[in-house]
C-alpha atoms as a PDB file:
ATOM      1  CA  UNK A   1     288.076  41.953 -17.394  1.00  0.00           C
ATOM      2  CA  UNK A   2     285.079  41.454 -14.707  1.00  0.00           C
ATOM      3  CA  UNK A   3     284.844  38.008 -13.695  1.00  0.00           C
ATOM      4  CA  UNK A   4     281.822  35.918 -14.563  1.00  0.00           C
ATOM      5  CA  UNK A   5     279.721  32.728 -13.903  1.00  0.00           C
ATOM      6  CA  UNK A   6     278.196  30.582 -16.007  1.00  0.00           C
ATOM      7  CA  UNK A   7     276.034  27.572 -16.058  1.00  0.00           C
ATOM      8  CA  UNK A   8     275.860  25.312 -18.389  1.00  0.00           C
ATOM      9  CA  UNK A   9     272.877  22.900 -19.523  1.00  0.00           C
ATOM     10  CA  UNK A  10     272.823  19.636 -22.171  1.00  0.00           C
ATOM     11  CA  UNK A  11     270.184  20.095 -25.605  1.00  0.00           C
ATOM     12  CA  UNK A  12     270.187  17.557 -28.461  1.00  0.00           C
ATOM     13  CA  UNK A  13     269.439  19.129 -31.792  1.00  0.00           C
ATOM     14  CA  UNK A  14     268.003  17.274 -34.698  1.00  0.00           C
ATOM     15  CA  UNK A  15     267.828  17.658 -38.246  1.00  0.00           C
ATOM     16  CA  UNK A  16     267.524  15.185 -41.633  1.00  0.00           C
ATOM     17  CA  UNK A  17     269.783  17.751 -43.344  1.00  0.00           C
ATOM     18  CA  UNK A  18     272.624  17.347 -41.501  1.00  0.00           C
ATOM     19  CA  UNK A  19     275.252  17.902 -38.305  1.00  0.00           C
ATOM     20  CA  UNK A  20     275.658  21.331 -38.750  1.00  0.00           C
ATOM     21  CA  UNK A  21     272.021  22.136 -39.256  1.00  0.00           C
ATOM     22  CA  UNK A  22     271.215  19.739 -35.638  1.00  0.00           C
ATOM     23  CA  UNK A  23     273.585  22.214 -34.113  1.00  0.00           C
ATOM     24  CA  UNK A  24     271.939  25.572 -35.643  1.00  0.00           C
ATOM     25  CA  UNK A  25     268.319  24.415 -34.664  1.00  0.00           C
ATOM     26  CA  UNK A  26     269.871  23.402 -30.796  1.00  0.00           C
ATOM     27  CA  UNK A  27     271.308  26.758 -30.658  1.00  0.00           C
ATOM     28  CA  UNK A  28     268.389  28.833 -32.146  1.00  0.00           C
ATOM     29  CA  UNK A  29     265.999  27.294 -29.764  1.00  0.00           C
ATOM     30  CA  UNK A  30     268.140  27.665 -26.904  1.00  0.00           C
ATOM     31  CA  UNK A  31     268.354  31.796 -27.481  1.00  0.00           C
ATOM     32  CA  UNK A  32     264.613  32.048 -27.665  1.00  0.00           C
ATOM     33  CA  UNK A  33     264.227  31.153 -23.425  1.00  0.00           C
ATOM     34  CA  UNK A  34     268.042  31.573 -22.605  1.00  0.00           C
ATOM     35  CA  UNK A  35     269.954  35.306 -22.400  1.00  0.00           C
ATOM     36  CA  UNK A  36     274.074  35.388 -22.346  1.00  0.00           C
ATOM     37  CA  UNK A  37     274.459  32.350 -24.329  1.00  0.00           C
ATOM     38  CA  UNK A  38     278.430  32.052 -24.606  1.00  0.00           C
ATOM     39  CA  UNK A  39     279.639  28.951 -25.634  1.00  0.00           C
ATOM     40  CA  UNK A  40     278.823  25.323 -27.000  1.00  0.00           C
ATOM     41  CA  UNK A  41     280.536  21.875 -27.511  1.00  0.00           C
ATOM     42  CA  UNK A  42     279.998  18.837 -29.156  1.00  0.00           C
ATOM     43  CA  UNK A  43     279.195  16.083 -26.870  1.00  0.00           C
ATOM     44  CA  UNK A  44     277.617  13.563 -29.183  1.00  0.00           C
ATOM     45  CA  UNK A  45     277.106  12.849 -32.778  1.00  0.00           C
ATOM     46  CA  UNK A  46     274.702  10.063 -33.245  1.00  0.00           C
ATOM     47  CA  UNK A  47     272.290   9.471 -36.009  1.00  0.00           C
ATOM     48  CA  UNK A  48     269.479   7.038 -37.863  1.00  0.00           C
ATOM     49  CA  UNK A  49     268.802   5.336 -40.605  1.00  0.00           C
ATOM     50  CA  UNK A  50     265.214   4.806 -41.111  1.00  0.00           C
ATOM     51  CA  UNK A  51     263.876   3.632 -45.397  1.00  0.00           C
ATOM     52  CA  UNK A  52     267.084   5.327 -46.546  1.00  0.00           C
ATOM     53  CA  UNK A  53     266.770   8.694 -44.469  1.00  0.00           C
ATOM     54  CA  UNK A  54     269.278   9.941 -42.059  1.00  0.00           C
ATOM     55  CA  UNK A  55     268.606  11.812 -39.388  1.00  0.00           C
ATOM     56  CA  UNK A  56     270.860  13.831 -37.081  1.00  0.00           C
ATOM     57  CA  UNK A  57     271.006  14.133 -33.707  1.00  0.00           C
ATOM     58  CA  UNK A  58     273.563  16.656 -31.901  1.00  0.00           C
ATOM     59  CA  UNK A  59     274.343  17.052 -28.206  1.00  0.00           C
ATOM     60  CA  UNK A  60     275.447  20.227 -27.070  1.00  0.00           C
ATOM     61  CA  UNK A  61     277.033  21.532 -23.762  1.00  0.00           C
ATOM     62  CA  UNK A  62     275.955  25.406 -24.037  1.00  0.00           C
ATOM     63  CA  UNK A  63     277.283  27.763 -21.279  1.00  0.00           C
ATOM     64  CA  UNK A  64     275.540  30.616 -20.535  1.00  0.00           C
ATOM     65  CA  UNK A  65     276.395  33.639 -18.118  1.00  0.00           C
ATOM     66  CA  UNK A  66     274.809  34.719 -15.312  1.00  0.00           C
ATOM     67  CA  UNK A  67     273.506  37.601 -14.377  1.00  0.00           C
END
């Protein structure tokens, strides 16, 4: 197994439809300007209430290897 660096970068994803959605629209920008994309954790779940809609937000810690 080669040995590898990464770095690794904080996006918020958003979405009315839910947490899992926030994540999938962080992660599908982030592979449209990033390459190697490896990992991702949760670092915050927060959301709003605004006229009786919630809203989503989703931190991510996504690692990404270097080339």
């Amino acid at each position: 197994m080669s040995d590898h660096v990464y770095k690794s970068v904080e996006i918020t994803g958003s979405s009315p439809e839910g947490i899992q959605k926030a994540i999938d629209n962080a992660l599908d920008k982030a592979g449209e300007t990033l390459r190697n994309l490896d990992w991702f954790e949760v670092v915050n779940i927060r959301g709003a209430l605004q006229e009786n809609v919630r809203h989503y937000q989703v931190t991510l810690k996504i690692g990404f290897r270097l080339e």
